[in-house]
PDB file of N, CA and C in Angstrom:
ATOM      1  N   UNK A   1     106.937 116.840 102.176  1.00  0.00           N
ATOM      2  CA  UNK A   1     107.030 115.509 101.607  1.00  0.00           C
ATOM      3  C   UNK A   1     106.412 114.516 102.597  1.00  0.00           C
ATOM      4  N   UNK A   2     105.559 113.796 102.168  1.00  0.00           N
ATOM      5  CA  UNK A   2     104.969 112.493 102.825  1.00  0.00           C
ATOM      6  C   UNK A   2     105.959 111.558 103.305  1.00  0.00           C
ATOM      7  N   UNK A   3     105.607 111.098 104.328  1.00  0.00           N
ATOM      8  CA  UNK A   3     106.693 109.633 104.721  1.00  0.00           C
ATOM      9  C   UNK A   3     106.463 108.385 103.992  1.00  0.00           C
ATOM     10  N   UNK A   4     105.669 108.415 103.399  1.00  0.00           N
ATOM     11  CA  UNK A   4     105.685 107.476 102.368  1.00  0.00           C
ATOM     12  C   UNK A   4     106.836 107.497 101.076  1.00  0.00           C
ATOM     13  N   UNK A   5     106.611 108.582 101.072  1.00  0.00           N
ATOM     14  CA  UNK A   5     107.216 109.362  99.560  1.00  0.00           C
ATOM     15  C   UNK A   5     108.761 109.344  99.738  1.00  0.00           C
ATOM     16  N   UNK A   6     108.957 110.018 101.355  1.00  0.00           N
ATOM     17  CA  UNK A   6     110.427 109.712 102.013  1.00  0.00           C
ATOM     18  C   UNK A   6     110.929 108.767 101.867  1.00  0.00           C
ATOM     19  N   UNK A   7     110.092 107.497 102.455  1.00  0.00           N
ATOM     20  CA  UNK A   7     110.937 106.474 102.395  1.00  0.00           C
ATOM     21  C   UNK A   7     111.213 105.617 100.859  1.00  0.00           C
ATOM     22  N   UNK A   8     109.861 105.919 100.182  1.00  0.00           N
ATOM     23  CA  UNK A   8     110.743 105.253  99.059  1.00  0.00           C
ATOM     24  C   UNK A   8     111.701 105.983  98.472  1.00  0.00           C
ATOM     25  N   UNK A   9     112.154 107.310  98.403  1.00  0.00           N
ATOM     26  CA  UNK A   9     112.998 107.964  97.817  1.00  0.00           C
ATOM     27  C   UNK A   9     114.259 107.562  98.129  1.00  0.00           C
ATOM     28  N   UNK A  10     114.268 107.193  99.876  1.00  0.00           N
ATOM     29  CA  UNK A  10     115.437 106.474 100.793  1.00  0.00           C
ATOM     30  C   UNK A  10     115.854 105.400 100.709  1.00  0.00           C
ATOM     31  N   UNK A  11     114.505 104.577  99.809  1.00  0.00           N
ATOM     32  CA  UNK A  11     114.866 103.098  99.336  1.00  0.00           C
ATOM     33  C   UNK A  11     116.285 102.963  98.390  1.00  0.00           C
ATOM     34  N   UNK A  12     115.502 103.679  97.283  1.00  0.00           N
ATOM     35  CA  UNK A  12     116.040 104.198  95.697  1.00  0.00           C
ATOM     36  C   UNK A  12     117.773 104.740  96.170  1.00  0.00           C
ATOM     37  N   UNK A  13     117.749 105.509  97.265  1.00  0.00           N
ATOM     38  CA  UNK A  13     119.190 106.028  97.356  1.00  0.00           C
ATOM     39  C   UNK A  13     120.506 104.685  97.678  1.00  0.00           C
ATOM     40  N   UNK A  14     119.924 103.960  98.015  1.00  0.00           N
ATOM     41  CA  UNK A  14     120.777 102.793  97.737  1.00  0.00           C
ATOM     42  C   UNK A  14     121.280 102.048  96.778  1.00  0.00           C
ATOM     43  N   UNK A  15     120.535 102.605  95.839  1.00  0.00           N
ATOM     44  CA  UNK A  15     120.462 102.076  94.180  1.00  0.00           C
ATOM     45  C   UNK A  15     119.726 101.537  93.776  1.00  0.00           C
ATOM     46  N   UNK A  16     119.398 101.011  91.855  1.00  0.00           N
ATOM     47  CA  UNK A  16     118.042 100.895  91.370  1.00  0.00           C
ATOM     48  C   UNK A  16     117.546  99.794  92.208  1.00  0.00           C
ATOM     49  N   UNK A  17     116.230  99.567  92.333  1.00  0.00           N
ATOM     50  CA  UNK A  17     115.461  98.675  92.913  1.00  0.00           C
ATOM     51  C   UNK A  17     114.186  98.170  92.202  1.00  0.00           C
ATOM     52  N   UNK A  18     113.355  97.126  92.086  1.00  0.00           N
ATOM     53  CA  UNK A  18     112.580  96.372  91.598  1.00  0.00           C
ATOM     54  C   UNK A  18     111.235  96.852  92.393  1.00  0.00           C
ATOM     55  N   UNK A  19     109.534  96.653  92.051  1.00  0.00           N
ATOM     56  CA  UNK A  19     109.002  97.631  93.085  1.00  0.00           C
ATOM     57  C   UNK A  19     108.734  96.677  94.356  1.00  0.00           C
ATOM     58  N   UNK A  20     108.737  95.226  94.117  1.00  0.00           N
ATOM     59  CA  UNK A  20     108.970  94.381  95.843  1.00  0.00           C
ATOM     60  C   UNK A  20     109.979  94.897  96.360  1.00  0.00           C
ATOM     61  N   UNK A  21     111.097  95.543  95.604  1.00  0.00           N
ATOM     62  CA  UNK A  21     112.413  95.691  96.734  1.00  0.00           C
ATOM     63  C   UNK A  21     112.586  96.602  97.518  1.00  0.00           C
ATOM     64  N   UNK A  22     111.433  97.669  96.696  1.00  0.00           N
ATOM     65  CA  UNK A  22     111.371  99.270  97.092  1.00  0.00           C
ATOM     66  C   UNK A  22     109.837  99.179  98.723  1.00  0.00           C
ATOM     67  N   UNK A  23     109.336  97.955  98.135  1.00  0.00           N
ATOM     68  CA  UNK A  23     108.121  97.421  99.652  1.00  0.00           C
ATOM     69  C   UNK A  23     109.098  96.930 100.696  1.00  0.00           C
ATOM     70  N   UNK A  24     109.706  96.074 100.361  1.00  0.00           N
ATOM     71  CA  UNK A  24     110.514  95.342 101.644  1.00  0.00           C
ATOM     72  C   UNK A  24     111.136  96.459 102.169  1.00  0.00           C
ATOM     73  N   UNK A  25     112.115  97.412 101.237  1.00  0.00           N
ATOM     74  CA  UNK A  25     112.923  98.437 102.080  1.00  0.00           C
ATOM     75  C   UNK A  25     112.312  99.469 102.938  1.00  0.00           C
ATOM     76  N   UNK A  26     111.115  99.587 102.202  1.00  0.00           N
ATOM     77  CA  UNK A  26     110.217 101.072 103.163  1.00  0.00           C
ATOM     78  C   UNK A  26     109.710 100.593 104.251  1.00  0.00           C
ATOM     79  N   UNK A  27     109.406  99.045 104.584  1.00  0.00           N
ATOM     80  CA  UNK A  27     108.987  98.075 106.012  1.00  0.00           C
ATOM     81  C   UNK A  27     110.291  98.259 106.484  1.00  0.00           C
ATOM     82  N   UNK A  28     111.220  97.563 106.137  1.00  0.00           N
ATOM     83  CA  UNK A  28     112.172  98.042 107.105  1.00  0.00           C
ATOM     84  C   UNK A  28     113.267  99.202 107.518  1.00  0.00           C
ATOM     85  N   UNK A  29     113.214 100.009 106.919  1.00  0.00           N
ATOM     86  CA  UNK A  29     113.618 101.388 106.672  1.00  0.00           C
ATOM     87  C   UNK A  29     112.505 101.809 108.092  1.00  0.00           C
ATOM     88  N   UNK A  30     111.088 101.704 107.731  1.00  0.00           N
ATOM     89  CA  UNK A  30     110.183 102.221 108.948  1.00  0.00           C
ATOM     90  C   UNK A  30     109.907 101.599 110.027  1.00  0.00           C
ATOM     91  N   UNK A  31     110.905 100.137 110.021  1.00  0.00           N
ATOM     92  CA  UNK A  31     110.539  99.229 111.136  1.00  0.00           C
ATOM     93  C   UNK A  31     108.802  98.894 111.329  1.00  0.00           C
ATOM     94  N   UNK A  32     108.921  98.707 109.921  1.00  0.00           N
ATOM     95  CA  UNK A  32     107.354  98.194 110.640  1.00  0.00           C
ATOM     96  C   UNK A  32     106.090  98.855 110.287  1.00  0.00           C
ATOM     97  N   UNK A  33     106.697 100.316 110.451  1.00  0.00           N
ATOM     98  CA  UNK A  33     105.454 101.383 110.951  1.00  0.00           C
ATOM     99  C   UNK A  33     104.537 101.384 109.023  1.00  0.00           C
ATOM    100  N   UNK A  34     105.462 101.282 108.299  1.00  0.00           N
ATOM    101  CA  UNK A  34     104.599 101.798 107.172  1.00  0.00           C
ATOM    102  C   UNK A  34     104.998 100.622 105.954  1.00  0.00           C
ATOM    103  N   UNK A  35     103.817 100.148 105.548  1.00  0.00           N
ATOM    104  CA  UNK A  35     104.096  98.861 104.864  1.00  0.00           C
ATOM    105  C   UNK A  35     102.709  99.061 103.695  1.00  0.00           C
ATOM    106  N   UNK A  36     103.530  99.615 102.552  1.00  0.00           N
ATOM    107  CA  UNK A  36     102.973  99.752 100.708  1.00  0.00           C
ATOM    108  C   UNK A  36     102.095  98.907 100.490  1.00  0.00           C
ATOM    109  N   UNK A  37     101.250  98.828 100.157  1.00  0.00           N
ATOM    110  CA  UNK A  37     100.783  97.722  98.878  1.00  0.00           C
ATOM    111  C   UNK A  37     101.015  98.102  97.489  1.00  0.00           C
ATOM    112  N   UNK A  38     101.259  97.086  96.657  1.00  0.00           N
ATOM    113  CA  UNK A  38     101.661  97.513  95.283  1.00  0.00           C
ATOM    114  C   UNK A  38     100.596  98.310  94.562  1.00  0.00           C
ATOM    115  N   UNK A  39      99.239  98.779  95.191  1.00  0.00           N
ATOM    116  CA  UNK A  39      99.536  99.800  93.916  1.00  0.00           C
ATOM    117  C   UNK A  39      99.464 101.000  94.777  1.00  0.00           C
ATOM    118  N   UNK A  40      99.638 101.386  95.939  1.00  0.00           N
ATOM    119  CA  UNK A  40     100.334 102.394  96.721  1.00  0.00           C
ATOM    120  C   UNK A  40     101.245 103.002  95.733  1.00  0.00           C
ATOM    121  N   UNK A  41     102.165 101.863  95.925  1.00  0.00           N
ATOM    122  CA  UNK A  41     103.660 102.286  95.443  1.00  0.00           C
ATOM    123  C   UNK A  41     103.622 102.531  94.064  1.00  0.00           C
ATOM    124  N   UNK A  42     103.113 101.599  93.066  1.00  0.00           N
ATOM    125  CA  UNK A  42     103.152 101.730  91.999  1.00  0.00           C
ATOM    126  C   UNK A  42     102.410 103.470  91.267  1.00  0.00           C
ATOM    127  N   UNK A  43     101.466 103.848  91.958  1.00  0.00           N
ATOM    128  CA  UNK A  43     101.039 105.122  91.533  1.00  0.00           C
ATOM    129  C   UNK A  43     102.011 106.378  92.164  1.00  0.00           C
ATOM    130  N   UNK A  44     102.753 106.355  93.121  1.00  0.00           N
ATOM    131  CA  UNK A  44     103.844 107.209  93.704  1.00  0.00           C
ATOM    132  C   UNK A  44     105.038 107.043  92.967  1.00  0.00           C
ATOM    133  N   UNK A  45     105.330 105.939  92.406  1.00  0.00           N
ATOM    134  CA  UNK A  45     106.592 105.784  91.316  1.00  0.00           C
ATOM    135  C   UNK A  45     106.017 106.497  90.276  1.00  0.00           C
ATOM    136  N   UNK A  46     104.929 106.250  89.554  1.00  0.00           N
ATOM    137  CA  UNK A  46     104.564 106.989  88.559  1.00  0.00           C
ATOM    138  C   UNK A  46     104.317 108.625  88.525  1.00  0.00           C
ATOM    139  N   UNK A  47     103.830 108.731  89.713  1.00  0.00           N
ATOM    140  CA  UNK A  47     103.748 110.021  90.419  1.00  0.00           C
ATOM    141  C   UNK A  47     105.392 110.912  90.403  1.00  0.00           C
ATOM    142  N   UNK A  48     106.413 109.991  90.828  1.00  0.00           N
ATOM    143  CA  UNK A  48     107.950 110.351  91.076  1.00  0.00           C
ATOM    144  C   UNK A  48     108.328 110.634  89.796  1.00  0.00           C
ATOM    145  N   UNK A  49     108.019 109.582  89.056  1.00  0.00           N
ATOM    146  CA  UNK A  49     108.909 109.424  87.529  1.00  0.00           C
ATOM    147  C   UNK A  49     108.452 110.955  86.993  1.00  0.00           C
ATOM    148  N   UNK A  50     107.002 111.314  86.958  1.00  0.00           N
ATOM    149  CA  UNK A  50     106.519 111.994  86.246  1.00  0.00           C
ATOM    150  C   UNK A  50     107.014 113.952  86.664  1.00  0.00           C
ATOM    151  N   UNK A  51     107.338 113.559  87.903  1.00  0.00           N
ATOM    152  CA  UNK A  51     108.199 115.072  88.814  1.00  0.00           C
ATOM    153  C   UNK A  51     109.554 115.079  88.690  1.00  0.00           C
ATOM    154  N   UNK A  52     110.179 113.439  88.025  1.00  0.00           N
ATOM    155  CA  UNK A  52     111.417 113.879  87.610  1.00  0.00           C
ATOM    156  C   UNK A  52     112.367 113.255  88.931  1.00  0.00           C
ATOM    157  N   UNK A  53     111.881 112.956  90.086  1.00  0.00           N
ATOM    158  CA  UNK A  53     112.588 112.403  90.838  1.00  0.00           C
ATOM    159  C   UNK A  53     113.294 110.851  90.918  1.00  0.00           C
ATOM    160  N   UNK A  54     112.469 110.060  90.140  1.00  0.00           N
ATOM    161  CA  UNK A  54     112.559 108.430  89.907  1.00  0.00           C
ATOM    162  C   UNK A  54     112.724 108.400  88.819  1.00  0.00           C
ATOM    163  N   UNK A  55     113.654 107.349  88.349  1.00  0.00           N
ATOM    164  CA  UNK A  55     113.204 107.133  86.739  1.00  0.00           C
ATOM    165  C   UNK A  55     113.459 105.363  86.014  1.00  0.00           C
ATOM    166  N   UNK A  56     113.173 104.922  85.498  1.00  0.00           N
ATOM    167  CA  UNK A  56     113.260 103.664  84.921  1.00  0.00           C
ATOM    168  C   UNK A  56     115.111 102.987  84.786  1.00  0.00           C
ATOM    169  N   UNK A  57     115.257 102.674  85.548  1.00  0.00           N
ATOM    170  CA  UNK A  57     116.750 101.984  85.351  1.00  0.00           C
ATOM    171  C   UNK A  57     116.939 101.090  84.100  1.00  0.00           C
ATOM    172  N   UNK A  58     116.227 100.212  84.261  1.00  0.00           N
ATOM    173  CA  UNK A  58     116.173  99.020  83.661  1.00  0.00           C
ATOM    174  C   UNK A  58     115.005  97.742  83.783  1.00  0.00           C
ATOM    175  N   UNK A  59     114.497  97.575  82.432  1.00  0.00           N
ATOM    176  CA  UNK A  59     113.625  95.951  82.773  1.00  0.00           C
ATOM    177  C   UNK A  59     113.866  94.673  82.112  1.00  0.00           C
ATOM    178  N   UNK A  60     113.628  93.724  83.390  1.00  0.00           N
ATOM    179  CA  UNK A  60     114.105  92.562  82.895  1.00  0.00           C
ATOM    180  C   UNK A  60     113.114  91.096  82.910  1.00  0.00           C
ATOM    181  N   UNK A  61     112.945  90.497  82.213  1.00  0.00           N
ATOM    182  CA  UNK A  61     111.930  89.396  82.200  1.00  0.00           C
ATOM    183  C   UNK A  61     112.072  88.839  83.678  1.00  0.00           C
ATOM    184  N   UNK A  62     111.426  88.122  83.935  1.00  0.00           N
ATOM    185  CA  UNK A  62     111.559  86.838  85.154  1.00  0.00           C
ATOM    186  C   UNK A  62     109.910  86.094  85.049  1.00  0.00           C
ATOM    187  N   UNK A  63     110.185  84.828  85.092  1.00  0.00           N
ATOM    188  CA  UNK A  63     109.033  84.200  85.321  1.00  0.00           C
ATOM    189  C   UNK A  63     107.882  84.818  84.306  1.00  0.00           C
ATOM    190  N   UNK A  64     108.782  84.954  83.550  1.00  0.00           N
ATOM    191  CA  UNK A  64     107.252  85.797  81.934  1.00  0.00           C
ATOM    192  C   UNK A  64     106.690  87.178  82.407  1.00  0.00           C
ATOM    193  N   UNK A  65     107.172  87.622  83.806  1.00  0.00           N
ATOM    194  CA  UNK A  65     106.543  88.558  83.994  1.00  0.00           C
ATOM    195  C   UNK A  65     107.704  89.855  83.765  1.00  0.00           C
ATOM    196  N   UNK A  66     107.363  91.286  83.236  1.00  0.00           N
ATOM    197  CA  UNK A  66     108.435  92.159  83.496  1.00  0.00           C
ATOM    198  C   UNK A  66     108.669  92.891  84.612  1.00  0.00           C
ATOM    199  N   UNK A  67     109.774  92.753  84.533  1.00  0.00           N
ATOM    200  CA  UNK A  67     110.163  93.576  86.091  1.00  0.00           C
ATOM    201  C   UNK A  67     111.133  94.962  85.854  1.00  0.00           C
ATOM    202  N   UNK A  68     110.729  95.927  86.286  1.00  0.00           N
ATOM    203  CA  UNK A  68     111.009  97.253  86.095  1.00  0.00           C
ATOM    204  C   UNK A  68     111.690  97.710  87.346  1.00  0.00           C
ATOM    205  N   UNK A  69     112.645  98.327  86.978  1.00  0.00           N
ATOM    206  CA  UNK A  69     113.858  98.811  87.514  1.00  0.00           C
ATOM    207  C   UNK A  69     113.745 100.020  88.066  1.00  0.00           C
ATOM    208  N   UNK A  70     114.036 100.737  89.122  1.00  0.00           N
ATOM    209  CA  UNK A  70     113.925 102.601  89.359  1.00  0.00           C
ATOM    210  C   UNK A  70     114.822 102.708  90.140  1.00  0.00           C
ATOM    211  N   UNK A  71     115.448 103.975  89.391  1.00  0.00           N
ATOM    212  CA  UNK A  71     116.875 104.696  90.385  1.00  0.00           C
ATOM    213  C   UNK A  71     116.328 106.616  90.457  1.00  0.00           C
ATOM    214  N   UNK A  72     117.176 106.470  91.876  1.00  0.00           N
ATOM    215  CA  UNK A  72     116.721 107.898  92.202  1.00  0.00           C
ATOM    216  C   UNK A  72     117.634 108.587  90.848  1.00  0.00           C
ATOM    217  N   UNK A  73     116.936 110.028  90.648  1.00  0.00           N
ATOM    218  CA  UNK A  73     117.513 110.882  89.770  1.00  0.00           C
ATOM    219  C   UNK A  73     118.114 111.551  90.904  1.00  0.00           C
ATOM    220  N   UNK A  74     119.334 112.783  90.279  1.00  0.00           N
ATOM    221  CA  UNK A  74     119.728 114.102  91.023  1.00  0.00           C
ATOM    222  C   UNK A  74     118.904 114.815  90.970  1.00  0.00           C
ATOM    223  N   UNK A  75     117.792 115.057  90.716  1.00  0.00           N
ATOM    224  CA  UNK A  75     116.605 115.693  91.521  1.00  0.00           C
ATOM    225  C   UNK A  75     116.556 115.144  92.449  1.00  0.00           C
ATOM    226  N   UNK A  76     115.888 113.747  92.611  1.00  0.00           N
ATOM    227  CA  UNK A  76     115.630 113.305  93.538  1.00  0.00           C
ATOM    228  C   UNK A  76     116.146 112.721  94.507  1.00  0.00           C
ATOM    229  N   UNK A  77     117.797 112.584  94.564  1.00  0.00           N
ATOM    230  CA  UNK A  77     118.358 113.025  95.684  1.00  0.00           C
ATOM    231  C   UNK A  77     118.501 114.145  95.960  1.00  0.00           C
ATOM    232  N   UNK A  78     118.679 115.623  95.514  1.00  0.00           N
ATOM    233  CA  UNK A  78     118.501 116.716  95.750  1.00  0.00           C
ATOM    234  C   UNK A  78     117.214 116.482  96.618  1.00  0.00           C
ATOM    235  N   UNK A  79     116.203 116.633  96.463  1.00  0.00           N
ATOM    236  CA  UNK A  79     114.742 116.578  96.963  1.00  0.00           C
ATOM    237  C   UNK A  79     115.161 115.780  98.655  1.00  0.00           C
ATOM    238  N   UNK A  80     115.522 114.527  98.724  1.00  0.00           N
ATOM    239  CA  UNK A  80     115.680 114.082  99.615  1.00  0.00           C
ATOM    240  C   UNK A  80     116.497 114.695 100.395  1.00  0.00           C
ATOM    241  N   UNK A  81     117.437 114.911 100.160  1.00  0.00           N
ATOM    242  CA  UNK A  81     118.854 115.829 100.523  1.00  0.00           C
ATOM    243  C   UNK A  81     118.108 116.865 101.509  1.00  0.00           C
ATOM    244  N   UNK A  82     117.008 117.794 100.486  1.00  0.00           N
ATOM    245  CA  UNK A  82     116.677 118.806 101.292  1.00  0.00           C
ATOM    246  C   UNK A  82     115.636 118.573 102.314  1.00  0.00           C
ATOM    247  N   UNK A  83     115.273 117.205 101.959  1.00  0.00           N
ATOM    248  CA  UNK A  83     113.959 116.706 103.077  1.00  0.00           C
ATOM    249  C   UNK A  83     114.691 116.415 104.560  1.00  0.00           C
ATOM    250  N   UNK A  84     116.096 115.703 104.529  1.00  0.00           N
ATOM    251  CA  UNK A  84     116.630 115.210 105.375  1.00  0.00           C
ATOM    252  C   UNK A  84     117.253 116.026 106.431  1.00  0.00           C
ATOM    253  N   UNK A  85     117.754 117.471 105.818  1.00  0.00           N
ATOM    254  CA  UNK A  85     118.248 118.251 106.352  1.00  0.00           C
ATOM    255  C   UNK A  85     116.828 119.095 107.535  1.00  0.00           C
ATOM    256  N   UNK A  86     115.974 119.145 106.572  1.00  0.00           N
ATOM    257  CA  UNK A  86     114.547 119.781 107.116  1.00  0.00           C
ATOM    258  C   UNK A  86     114.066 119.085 108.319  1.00  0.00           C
ATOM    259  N   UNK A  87     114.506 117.789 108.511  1.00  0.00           N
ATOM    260  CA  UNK A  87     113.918 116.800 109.476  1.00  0.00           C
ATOM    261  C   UNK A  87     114.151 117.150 110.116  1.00  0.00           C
ATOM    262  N   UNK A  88     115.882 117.221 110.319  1.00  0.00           N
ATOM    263  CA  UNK A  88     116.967 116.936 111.243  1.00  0.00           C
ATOM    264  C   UNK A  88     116.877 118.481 111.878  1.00  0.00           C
ATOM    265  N   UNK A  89     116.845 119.189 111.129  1.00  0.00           N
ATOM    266  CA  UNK A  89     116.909 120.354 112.035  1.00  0.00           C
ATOM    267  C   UNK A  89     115.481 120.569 112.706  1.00  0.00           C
ATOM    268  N   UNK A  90     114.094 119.598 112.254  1.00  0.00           N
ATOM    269  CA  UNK A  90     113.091 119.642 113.354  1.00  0.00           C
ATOM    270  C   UNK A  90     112.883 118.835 114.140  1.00  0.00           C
ATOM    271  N   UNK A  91     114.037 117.854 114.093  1.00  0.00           N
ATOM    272  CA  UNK A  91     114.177 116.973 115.189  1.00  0.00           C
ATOM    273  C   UNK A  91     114.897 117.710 116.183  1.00  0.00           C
ATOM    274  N   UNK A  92     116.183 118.405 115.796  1.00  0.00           N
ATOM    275  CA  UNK A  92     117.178 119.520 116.708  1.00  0.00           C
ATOM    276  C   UNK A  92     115.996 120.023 118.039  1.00  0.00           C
ATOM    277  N   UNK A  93     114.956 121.173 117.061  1.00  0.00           N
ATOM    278  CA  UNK A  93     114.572 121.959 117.829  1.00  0.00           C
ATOM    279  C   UNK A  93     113.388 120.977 118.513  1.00  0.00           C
ATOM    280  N   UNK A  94     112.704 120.215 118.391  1.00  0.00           N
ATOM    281  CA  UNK A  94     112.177 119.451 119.052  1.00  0.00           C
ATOM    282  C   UNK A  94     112.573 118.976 120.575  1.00  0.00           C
ATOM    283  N   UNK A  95     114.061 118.216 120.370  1.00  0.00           N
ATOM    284  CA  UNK A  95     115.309 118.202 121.453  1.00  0.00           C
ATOM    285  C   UNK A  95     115.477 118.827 122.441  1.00  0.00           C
ATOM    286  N   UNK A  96     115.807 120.014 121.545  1.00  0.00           N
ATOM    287  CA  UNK A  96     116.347 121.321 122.715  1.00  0.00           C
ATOM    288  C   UNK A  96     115.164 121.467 123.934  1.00  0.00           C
ATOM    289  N   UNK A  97     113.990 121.776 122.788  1.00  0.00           N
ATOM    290  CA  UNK A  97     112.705 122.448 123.472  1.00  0.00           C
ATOM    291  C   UNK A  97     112.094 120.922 124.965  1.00  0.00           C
ATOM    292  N   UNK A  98     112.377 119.701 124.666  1.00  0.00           N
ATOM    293  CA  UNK A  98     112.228 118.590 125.192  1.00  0.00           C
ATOM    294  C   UNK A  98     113.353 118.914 126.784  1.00  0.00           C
ATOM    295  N   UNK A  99     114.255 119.264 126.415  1.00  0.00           N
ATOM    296  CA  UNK A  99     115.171 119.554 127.521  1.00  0.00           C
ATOM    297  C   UNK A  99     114.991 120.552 127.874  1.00  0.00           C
ATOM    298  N   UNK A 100     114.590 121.729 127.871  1.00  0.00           N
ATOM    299  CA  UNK A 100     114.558 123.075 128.470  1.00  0.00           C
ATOM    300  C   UNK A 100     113.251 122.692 129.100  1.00  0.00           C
ATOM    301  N   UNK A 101     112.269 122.262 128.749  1.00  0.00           N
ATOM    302  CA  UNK A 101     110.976 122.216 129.359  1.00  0.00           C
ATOM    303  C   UNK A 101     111.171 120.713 130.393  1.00  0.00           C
ATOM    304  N   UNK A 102     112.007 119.741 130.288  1.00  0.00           N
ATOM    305  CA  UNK A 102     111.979 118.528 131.469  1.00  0.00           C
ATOM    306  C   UNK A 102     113.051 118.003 131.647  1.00  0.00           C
ATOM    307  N   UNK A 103     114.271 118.925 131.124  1.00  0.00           N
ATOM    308  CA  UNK A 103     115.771 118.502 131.617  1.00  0.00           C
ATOM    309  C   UNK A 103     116.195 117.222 131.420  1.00  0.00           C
ATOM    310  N   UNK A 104     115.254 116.792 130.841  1.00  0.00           N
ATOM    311  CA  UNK A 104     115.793 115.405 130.000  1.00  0.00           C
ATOM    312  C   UNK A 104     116.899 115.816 129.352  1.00  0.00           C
ATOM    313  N   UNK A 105     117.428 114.012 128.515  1.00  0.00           N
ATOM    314  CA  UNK A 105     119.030 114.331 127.555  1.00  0.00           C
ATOM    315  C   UNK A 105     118.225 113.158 126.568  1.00  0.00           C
ATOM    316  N   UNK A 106     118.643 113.906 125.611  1.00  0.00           N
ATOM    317  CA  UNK A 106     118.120 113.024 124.565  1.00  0.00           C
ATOM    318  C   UNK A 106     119.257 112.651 123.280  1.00  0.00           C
TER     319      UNK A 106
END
């Protein structure tokens, strides 16, 4: 899974979101490091919806324009679920191997 893809999935796990809300959260979710433009995002939601991981919450007018809603599915916390675990245990061995080779503590 892309870190792109991560983080908006990580957005969504907070509950449905609007797609500015799902930009602001993946800037700061990444501190910085990774910052969407809307149609980034907008073709990866469509991309999500279409794998079953994202799906349409709800849309609501504002300012004449529509605004569309997306909540993670249980796929797609499943999906994340298993991304997070995958990290963490290659962050683990990363660690270990960081300390056996320079006795650092991390």
């Amino acid at each position: 899974m892309q870190e792109p893809t991560f983080l908006i999935l990580t957005a969504l796990a907070a509950g449905p979101t609007h797609g500015y809300g799902v930009i602001r959260a993946v800037e700061e979710l990444s501190q910085g490091d990774v910052v969407l433009r809307p149609g980034t995002l907008y073709g990866a939601l469509d991309r999500l919806t279409e794998q079953g991981l994202v799906e349409i919450d709800h849309e609501e007018a504002v300012d004449g324009r529509l605004r569309r809603y997306y909540r993670l599915t249980e796929s797609g916390a499943a999906a994340l679920t298993t991304q997070v675990q995958r990290l963490r245990r290659n962050a683990d061995a990363a660690a270990s191997r960081l300390r056996l080779a320079f006795g650092g503590a991390l």
